[in-house]
C-alpha atoms as a PDB file:
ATOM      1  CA  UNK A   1     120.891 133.961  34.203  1.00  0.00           C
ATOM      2  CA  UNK A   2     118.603 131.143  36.144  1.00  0.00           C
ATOM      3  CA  UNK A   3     118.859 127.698  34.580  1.00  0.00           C
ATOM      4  CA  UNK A   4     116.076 125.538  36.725  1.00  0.00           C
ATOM      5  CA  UNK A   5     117.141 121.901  36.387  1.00  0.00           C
ATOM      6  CA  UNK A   6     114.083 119.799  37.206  1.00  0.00           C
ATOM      7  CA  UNK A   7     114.010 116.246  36.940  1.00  0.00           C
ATOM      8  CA  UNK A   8     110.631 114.437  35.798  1.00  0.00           C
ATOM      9  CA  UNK A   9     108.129 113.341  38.150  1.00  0.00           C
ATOM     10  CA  UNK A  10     107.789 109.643  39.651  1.00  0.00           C
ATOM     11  CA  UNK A  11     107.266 106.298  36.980  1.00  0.00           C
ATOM     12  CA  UNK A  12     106.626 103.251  36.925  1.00  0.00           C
ATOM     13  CA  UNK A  13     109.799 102.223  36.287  1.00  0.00           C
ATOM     14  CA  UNK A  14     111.304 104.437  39.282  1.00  0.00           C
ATOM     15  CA  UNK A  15     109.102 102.226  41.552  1.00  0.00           C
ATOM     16  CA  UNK A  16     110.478  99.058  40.424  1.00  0.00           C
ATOM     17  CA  UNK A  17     114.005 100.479  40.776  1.00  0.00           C
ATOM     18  CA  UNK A  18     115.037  99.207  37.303  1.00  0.00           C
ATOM     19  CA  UNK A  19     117.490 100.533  35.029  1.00  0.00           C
ATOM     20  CA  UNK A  20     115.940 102.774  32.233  1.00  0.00           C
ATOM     21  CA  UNK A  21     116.752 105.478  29.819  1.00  0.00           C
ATOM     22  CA  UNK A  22     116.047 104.463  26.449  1.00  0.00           C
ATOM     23  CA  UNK A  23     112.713 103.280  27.310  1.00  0.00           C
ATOM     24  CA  UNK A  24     110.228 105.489  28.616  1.00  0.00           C
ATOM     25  CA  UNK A  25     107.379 105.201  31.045  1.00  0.00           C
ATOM     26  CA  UNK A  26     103.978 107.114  32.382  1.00  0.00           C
ATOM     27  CA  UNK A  27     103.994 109.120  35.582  1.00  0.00           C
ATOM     28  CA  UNK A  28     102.349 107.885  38.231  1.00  0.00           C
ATOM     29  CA  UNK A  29     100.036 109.241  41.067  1.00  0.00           C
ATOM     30  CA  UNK A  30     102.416 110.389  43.298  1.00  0.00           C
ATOM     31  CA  UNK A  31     104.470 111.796  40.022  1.00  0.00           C
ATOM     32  CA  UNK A  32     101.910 113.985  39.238  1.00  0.00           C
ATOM     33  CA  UNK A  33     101.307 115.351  42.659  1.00  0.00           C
ATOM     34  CA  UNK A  34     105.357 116.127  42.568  1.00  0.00           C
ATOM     35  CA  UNK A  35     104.645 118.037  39.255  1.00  0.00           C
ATOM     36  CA  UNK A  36     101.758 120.187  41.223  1.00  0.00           C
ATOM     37  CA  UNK A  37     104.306 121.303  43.895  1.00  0.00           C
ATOM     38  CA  UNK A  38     106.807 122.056  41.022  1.00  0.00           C
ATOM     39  CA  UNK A  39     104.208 124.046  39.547  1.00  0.00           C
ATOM     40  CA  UNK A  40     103.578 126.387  42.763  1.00  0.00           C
ATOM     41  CA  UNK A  41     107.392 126.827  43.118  1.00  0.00           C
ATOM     42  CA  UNK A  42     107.363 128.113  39.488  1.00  0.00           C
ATOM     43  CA  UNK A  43     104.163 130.171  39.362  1.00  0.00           C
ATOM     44  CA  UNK A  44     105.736 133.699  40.165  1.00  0.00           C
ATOM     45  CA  UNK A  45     108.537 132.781  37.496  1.00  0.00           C
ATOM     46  CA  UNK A  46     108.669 134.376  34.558  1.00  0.00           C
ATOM     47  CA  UNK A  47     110.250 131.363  32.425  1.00  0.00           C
ATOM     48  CA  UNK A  48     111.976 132.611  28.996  1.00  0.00           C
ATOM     49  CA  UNK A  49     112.914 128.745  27.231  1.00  0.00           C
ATOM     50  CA  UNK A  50     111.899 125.656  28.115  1.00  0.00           C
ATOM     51  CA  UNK A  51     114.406 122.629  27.215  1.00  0.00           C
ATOM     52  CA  UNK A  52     113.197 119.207  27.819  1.00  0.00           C
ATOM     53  CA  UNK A  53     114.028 115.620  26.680  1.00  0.00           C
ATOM     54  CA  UNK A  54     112.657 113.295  23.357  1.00  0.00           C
ATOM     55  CA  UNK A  55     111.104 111.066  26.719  1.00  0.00           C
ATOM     56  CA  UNK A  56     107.177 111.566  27.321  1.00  0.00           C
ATOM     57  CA  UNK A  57     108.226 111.845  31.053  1.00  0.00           C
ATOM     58  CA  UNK A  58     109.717 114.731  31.215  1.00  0.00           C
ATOM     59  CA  UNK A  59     107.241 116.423  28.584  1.00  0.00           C
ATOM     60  CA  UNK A  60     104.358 115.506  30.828  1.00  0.00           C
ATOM     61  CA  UNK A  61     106.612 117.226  33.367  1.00  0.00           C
ATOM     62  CA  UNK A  62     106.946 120.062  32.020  1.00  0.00           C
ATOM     63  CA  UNK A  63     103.230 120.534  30.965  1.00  0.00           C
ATOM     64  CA  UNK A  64     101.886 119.948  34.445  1.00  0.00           C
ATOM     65  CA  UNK A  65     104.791 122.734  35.602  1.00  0.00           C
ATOM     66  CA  UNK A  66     103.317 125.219  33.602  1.00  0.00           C
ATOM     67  CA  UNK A  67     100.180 124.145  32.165  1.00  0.00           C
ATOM     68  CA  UNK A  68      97.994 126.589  29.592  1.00  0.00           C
ATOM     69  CA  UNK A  69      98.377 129.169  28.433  1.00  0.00           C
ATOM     70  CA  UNK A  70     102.009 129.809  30.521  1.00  0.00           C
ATOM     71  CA  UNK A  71     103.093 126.088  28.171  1.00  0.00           C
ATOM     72  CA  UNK A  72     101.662 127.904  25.193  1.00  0.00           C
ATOM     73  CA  UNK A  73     103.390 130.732  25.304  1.00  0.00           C
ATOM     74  CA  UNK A  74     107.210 129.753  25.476  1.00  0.00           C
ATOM     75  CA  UNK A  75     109.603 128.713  23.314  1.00  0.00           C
ATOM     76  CA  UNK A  76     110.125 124.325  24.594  1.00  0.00           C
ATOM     77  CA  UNK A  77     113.457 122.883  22.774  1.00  0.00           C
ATOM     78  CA  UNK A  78     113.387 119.608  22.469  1.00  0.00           C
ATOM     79  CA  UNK A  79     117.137 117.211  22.735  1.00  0.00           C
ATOM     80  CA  UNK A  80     118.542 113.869  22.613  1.00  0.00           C
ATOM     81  CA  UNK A  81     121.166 115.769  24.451  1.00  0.00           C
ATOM     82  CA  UNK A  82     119.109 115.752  27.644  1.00  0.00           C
ATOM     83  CA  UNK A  83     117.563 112.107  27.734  1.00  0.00           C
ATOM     84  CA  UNK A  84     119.164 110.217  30.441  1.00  0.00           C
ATOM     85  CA  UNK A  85     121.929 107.345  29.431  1.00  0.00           C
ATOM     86  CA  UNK A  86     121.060 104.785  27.462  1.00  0.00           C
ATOM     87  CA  UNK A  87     121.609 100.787  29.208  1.00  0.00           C
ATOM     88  CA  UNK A  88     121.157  98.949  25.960  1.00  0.00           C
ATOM     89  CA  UNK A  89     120.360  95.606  27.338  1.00  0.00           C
ATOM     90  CA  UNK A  90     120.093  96.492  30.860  1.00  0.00           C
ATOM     91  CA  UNK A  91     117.058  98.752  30.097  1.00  0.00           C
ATOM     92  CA  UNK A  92     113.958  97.425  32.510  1.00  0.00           C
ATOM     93  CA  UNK A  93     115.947  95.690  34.608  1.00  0.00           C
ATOM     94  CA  UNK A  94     117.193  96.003  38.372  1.00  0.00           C
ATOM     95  CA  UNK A  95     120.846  95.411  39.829  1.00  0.00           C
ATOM     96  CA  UNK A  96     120.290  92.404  41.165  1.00  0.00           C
ATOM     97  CA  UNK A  97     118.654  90.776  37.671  1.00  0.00           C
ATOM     98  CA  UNK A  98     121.788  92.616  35.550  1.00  0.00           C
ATOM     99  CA  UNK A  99     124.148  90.932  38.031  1.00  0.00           C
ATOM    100  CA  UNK A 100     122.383  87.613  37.332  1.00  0.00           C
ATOM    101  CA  UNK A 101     122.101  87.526  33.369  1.00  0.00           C
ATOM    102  CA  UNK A 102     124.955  89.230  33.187  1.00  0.00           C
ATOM    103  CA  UNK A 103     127.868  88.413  35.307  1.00  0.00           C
ATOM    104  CA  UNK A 104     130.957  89.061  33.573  1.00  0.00           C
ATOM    105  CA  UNK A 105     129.695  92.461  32.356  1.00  0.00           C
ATOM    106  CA  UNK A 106     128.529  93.677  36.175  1.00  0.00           C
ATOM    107  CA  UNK A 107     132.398  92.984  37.373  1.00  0.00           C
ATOM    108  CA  UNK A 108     133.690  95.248  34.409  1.00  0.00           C
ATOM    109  CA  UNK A 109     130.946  97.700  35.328  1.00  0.00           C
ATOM    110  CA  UNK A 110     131.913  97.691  39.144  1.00  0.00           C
ATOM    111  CA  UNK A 111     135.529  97.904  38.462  1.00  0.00           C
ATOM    112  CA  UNK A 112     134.787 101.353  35.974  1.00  0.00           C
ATOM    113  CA  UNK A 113     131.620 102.940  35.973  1.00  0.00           C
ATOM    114  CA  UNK A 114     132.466 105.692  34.557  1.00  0.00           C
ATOM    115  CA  UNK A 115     133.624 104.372  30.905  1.00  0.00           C
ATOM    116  CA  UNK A 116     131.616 100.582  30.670  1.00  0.00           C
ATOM    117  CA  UNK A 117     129.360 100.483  27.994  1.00  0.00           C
ATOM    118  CA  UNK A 118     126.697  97.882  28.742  1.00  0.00           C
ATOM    119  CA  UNK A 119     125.482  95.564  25.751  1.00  0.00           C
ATOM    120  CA  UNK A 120     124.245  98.312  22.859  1.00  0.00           C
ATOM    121  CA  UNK A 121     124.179 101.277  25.561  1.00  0.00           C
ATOM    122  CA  UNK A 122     126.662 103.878  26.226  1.00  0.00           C
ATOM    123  CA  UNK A 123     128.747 104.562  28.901  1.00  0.00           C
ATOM    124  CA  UNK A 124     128.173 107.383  31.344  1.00  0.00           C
ATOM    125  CA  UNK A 125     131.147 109.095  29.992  1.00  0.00           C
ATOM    126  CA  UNK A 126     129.736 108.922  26.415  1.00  0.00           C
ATOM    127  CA  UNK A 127     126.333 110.689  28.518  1.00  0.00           C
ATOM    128  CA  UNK A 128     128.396 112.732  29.737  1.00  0.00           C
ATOM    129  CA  UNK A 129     130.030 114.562  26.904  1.00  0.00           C
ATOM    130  CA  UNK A 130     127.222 115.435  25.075  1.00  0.00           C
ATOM    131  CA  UNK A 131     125.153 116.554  28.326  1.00  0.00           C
ATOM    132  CA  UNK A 132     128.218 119.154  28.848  1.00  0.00           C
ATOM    133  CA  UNK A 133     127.540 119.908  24.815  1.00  0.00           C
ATOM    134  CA  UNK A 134     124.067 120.740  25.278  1.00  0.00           C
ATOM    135  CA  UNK A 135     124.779 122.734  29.020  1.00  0.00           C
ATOM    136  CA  UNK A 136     126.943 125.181  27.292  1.00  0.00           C
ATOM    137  CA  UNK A 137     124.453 126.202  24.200  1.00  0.00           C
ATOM    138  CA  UNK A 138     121.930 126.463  26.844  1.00  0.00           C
ATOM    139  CA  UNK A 139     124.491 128.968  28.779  1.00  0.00           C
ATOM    140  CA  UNK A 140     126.014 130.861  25.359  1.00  0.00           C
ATOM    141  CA  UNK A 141     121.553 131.649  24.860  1.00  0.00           C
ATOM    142  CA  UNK A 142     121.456 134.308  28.068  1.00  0.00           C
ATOM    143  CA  UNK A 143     117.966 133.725  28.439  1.00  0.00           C
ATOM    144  CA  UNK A 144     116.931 134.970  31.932  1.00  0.00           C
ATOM    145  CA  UNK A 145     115.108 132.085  33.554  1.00  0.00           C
ATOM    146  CA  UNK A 146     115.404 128.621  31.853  1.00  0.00           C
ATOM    147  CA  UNK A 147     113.867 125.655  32.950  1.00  0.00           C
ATOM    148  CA  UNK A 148     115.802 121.942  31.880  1.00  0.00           C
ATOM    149  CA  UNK A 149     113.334 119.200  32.589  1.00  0.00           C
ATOM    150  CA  UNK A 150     115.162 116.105  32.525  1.00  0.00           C
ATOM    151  CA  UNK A 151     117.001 112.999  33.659  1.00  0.00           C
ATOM    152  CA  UNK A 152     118.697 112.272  37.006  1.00  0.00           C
ATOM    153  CA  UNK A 153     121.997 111.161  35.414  1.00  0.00           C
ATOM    154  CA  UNK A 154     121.861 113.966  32.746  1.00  0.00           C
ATOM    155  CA  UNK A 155     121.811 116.594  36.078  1.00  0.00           C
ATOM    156  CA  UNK A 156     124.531 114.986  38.139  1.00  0.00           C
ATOM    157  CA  UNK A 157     126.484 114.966  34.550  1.00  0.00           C
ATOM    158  CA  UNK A 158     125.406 119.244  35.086  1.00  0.00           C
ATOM    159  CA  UNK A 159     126.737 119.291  38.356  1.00  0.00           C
ATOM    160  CA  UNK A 160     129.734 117.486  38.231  1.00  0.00           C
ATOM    161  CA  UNK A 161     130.636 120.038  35.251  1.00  0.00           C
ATOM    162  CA  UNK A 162     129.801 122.549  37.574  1.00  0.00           C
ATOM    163  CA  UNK A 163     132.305 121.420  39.964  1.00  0.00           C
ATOM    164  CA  UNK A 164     134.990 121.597  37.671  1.00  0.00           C
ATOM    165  CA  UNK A 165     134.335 119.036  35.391  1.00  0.00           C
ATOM    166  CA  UNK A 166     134.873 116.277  38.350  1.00  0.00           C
ATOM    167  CA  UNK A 167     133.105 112.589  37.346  1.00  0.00           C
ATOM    168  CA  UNK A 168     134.181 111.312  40.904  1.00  0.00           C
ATOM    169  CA  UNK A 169     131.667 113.718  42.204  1.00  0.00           C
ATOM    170  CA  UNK A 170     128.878 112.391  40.124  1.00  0.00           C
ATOM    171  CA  UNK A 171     127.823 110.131  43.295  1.00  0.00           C
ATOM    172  CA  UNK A 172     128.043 112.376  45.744  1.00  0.00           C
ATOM    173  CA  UNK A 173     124.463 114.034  44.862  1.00  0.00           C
ATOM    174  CA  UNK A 174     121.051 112.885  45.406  1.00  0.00           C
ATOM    175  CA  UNK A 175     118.620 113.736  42.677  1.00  0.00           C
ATOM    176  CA  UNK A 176     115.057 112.801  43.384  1.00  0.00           C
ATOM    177  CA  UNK A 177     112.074 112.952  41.061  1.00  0.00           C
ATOM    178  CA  UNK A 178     110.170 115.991  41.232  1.00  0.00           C
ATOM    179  CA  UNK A 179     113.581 117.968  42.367  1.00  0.00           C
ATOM    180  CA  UNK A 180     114.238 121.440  40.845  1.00  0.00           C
ATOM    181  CA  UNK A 181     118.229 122.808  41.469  1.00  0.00           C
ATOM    182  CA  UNK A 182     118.918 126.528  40.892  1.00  0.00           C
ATOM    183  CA  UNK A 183     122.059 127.200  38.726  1.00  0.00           C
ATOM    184  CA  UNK A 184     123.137 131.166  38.766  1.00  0.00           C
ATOM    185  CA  UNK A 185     125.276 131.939  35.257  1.00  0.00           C
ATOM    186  CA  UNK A 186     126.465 135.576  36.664  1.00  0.00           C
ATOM    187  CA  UNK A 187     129.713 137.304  35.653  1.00  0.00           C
ATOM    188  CA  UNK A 188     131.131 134.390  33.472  1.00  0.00           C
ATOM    189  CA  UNK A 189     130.682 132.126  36.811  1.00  0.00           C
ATOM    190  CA  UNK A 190     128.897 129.335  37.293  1.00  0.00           C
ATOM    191  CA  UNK A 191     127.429 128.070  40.710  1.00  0.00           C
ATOM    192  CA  UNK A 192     124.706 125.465  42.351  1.00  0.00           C
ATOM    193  CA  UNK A 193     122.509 128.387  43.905  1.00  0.00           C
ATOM    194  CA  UNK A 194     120.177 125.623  45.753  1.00  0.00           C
ATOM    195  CA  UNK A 195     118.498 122.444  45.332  1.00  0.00           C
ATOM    196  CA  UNK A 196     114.556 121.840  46.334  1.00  0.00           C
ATOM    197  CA  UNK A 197     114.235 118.554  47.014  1.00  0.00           C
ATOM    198  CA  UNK A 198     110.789 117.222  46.844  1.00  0.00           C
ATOM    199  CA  UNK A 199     111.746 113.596  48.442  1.00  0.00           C
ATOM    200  CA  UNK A 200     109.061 115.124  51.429  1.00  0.00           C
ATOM    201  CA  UNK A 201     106.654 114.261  49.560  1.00  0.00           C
ATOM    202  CA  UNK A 202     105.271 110.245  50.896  1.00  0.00           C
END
């Protein structure tokens, strides 16, 4: 079994480095061109299941991937599962502004990362639970090739369960927009086959 994690093209929002998760936003130029490159990579795969995100992002994503009648054709799951972690009150905003209006939360968020839950948000350890949930259905369907277009925090939640379920890791990969990773499901065994980054692009 493949399972194809891609995450969405470029936004807005990725430009002005903000927080966001909750809210969405539009692809932009260079987003776009990301999704054409994704779209070569996939064109001699036969993709069984799409899975994708409630976010607009990642659906746009998805339908410049495969476009036509290729989108038409396959079965595209839609889950709250796979939308990136909510900020609650942080949503829009960058580091430095959260640090500003909110100073007493940004220490307990520094001090524990993993389990802070910012003001009507959820914690990455809250994301990452039900990420995990979703991972496993996805595995327990055998489809042959599956492509997961999604989130940056929802695929370092996928490899961090990968590498034995280790949060500490969760830092330790880069996931740019417009990257696809290959994850092989082969003899009960789970492994990070490669990762395409497509960071090259300028």
């Amino acid at each position: 079994m493949n399972i194809y994690l891609v995450r969405h093209g470029e936004t807005d929002e990725n430009i002005k480095k903000s927080f966001y998760g909750d809210m969405d936003s539009v692809l932009t130029e260079k987003g776009v061109l990301q999704c054409k490159r994704l779209k070569i990579f996939f064109q001699d795969i036969n993709i069984s299941k799409a899975y994708v995100s409630e976010k607009k992002r990642t659906h746009d994503t998805l339908e410049l991937i495969l476009e036509n009648e290729k989108y038409e054709k396959i079965n595209v799951v839609e889950d709250s599962r796979l939308n990136e972690r909510n900020f609650g009150e942080f949503e829009g905003l960058d580091y430095n502004s959260i640090c500003r209006k909110y100073p007493l939360e940004s220490k307990v968020w520094q001090n524990d990362w993993i389990n802070f839950i910012p003001p009507k948000g959820e914690s990455y350890n809250q994301m990452y639970n039900r990420v995990v949930k979703i991972f496993k259905e996805i595995i327990k369907s055998n489809d042959e090739n599956v492509i997961v277009v999604t989130h940056s925090g929802v695929i370092r939640s996928i490899y961090c369960y990968i590498m034995n379920n280790n949060m500490d890791l969760f830092w330790k990969f880069a996931c740019h927009n417009g990257d696809v990773a290959v994850i092989k499901y082969e003899y009960e065994n789970l492994f990070i086959e490669g990762i395409n980054s497509n960071s090259i692009l300028k």
